[in-house]
C-alpha atoms as a PDB file:
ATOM      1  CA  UNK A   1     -15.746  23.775 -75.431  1.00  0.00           C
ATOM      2  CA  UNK A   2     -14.508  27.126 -74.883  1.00  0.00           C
ATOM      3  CA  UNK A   3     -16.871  29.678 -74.236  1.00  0.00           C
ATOM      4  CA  UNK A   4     -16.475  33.814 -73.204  1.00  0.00           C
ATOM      5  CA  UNK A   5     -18.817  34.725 -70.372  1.00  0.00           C
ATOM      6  CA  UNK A   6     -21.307  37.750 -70.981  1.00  0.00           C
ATOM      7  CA  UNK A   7     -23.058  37.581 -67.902  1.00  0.00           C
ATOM      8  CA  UNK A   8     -22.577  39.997 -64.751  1.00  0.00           C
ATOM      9  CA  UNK A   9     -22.414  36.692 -62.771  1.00  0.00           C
ATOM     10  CA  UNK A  10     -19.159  35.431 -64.256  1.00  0.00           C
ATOM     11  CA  UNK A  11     -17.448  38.240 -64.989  1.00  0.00           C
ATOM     12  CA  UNK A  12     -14.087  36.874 -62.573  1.00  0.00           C
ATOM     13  CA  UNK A  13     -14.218  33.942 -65.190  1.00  0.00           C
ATOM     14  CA  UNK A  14     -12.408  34.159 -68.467  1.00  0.00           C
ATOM     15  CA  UNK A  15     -14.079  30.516 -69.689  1.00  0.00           C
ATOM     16  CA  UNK A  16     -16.456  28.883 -68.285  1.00  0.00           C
ATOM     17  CA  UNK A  17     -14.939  25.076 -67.065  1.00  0.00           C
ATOM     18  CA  UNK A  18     -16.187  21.924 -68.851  1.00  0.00           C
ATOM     19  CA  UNK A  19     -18.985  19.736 -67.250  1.00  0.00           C
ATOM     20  CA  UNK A  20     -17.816  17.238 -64.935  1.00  0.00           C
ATOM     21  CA  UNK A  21     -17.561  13.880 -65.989  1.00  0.00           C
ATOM     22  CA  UNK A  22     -20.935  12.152 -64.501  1.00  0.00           C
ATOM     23  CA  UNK A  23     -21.173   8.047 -63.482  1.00  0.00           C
ATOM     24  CA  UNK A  24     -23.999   6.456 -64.942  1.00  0.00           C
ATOM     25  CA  UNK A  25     -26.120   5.076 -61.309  1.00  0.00           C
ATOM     26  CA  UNK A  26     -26.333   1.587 -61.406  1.00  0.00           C
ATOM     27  CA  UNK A  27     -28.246   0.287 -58.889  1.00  0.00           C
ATOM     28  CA  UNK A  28     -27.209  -2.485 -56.642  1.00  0.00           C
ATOM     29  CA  UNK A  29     -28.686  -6.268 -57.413  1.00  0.00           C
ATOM     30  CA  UNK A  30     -31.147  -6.528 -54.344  1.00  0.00           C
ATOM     31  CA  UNK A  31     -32.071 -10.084 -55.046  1.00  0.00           C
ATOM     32  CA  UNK A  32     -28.217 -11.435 -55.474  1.00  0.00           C
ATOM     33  CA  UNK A  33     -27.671 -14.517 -53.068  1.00  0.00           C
ATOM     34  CA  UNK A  34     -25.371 -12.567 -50.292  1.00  0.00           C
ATOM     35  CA  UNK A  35     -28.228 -10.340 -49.918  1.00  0.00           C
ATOM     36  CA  UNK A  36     -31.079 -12.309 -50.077  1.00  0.00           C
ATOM     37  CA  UNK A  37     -30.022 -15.114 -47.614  1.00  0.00           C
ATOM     38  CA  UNK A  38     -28.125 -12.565 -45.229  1.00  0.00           C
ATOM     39  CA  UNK A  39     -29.716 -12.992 -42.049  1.00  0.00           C
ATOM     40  CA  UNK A  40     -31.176 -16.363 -42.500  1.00  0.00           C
ATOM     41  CA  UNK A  41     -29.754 -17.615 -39.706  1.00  0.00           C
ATOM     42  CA  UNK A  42     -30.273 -15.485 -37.052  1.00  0.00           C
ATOM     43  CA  UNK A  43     -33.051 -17.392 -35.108  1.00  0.00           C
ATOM     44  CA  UNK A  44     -31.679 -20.256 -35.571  1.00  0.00           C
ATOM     45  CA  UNK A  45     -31.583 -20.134 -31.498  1.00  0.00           C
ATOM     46  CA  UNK A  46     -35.464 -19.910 -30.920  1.00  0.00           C
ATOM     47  CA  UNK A  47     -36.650 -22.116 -33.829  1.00  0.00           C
ATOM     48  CA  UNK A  48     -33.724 -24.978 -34.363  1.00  0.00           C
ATOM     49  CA  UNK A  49     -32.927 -27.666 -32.059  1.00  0.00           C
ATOM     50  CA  UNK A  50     -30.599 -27.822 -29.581  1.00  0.00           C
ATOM     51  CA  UNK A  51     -27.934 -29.381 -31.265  1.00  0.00           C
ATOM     52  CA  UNK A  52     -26.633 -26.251 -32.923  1.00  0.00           C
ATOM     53  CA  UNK A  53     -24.893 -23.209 -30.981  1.00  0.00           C
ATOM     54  CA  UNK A  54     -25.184 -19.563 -32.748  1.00  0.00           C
ATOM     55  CA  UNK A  55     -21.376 -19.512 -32.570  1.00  0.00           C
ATOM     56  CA  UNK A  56     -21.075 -22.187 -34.978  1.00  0.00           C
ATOM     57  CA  UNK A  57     -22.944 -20.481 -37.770  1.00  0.00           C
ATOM     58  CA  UNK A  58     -20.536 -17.349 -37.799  1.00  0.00           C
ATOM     59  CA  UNK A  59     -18.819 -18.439 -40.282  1.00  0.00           C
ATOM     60  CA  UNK A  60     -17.305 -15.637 -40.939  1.00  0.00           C
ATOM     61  CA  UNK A  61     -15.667 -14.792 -37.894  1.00  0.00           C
ATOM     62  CA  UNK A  62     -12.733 -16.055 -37.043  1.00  0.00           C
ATOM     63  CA  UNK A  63     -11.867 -18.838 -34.416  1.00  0.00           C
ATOM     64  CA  UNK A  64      -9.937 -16.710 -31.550  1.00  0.00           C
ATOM     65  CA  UNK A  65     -13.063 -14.253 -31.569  1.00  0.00           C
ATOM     66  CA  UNK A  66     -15.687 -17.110 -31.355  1.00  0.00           C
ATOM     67  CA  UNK A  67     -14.236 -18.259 -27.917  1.00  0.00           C
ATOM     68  CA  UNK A  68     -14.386 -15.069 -25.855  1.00  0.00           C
ATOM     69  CA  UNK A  69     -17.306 -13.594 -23.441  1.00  0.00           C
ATOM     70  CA  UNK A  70     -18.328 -10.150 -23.539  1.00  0.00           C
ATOM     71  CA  UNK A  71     -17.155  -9.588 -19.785  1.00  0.00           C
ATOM     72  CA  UNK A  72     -13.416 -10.728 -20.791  1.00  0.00           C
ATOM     73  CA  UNK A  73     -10.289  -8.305 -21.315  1.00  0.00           C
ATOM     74  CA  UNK A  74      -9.173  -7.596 -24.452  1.00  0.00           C
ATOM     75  CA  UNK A  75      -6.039  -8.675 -23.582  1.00  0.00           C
ATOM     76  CA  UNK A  76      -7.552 -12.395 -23.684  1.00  0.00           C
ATOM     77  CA  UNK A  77      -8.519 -12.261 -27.086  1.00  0.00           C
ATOM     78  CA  UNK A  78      -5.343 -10.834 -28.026  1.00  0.00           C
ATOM     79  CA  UNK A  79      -3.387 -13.867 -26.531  1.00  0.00           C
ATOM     80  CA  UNK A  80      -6.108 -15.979 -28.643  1.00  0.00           C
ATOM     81  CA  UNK A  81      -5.057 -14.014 -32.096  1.00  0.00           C
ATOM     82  CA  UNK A  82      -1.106 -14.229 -31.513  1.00  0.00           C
ATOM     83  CA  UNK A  83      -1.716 -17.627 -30.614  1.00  0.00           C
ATOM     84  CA  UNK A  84      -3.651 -18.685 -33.813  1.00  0.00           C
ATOM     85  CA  UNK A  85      -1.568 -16.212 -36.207  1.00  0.00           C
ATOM     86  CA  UNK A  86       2.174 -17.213 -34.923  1.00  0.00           C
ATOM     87  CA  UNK A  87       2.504 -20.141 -36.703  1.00  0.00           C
ATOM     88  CA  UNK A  88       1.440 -18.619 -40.220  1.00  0.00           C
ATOM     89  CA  UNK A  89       3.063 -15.974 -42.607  1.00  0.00           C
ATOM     90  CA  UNK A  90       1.770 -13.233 -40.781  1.00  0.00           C
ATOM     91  CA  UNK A  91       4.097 -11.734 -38.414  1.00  0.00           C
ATOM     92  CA  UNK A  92       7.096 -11.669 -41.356  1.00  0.00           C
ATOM     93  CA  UNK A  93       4.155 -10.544 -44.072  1.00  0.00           C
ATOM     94  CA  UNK A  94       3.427  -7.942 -41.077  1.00  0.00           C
ATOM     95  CA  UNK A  95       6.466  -7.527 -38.709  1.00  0.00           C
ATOM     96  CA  UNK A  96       5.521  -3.826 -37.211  1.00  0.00           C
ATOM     97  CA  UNK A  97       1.852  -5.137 -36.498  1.00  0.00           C
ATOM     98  CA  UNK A  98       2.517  -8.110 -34.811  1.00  0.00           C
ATOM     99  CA  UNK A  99       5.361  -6.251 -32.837  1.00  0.00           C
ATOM    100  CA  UNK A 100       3.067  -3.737 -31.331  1.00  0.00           C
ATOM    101  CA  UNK A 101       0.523  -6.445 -30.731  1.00  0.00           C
ATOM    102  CA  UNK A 102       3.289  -8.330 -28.643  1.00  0.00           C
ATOM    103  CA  UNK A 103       3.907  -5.060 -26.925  1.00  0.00           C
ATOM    104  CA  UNK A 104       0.642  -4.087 -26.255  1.00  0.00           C
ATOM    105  CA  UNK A 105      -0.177  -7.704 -24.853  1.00  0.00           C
ATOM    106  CA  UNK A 106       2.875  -7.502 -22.712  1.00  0.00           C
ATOM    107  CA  UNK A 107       2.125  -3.987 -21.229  1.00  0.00           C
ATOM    108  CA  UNK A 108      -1.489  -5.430 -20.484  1.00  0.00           C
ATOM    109  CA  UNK A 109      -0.155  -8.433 -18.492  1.00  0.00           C
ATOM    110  CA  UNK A 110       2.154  -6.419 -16.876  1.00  0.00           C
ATOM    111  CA  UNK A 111      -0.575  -3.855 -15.495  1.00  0.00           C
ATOM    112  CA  UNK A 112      -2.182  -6.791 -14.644  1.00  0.00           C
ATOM    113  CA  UNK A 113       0.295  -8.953 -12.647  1.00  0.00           C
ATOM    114  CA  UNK A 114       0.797  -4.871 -10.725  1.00  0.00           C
ATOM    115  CA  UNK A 115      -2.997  -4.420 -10.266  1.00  0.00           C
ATOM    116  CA  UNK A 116      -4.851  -7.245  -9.947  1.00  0.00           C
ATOM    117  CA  UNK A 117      -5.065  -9.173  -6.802  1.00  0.00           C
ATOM    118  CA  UNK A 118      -3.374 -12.820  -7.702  1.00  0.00           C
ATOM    119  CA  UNK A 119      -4.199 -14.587  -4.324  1.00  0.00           C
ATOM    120  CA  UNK A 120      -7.924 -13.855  -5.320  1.00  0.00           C
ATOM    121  CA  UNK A 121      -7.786 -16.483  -7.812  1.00  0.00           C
ATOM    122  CA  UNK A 122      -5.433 -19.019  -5.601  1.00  0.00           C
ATOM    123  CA  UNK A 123      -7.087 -20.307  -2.663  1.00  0.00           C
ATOM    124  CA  UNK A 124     -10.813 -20.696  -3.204  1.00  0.00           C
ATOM    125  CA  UNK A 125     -12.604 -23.228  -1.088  1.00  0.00           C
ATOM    126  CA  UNK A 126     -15.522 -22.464  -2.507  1.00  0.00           C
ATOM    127  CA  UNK A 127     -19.074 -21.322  -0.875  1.00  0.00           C
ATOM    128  CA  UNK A 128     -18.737 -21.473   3.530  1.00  0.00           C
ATOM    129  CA  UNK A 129     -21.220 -22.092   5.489  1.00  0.00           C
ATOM    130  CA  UNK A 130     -23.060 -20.132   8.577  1.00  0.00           C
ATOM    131  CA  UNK A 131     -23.690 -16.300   9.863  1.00  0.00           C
ATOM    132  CA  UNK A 132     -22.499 -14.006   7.854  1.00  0.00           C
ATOM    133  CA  UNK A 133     -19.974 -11.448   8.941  1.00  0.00           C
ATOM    134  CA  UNK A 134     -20.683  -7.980   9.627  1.00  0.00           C
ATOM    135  CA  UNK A 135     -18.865  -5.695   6.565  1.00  0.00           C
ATOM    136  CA  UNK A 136     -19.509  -2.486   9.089  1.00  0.00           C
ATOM    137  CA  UNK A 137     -17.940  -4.083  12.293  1.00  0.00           C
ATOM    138  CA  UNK A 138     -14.749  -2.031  12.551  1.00  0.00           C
ATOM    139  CA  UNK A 139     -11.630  -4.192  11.799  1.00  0.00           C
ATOM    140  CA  UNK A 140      -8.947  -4.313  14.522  1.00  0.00           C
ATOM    141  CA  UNK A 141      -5.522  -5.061  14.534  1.00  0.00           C
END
């Protein structure tokens, strides 16, 4: 469909272009079963018994990010995943991932072992007892 344009407006135009193909909208089943029990779960905390955790209704999620706290390092979760995923095809299906994963995991507990205080961790006793120092009493030598 070839036509000559006769108007001012198109006078730069020799023809004027064919109509874009359009898609016919089809609108999305809002009754199908993924959507209509998402979410069904969700208070399963307030209303079910005690038996049941809310971690072991994610069934979608996998194991190594089920275990972790919000307050942990990444680098924890990490060790989880390359712990799962070593024994499976994965790191010769993906060799460059899983080699920057072991990099970045090594670089972490490296910064680590260099910044963070290990005898923190090494000799607790745990709660003492009596008057509580002064943290403003200048230390001496």
């Amino acid at each position: 469909m070839i036509r000559l344009c006769s108007t001012v407006l198109c006078q730069g135009l020799k023809t004027i272009p064919k109509k874009l193909p359009t898609v016919e909208y089809i609108p999305s089943n809002s009754w199908a079963e993924h959507k209509a029990l998402s979410g069904q779960n969700d208070y399963i905390d307030i209303l079910g018994n005690e038996e049941i955790h809310p971690k072991q209704i994610m069934y979608h999620v996998p194991k190594f990010m089920k275990d972790g706290h919000k307050k942990e390092r990444w680098s924890q979760m990490a060790l989880r995943r390359k712990k799962m995923l070593e024994n499976t095809p994965f790191p010769k299906m993906y060799p460059r991932k899983w080699d920057i994963w072991c990099k970045e995991i090594k670089r972490e507990m490296l910064w680590l072992n260099k910044h963070v205080d290990q005898n923190w961790y090494a000799n607790y006793e745990g709660i003492t007892t009596g008057p509580v120092k002064n943290p403003y009493k200048p230390k001496r030598f």
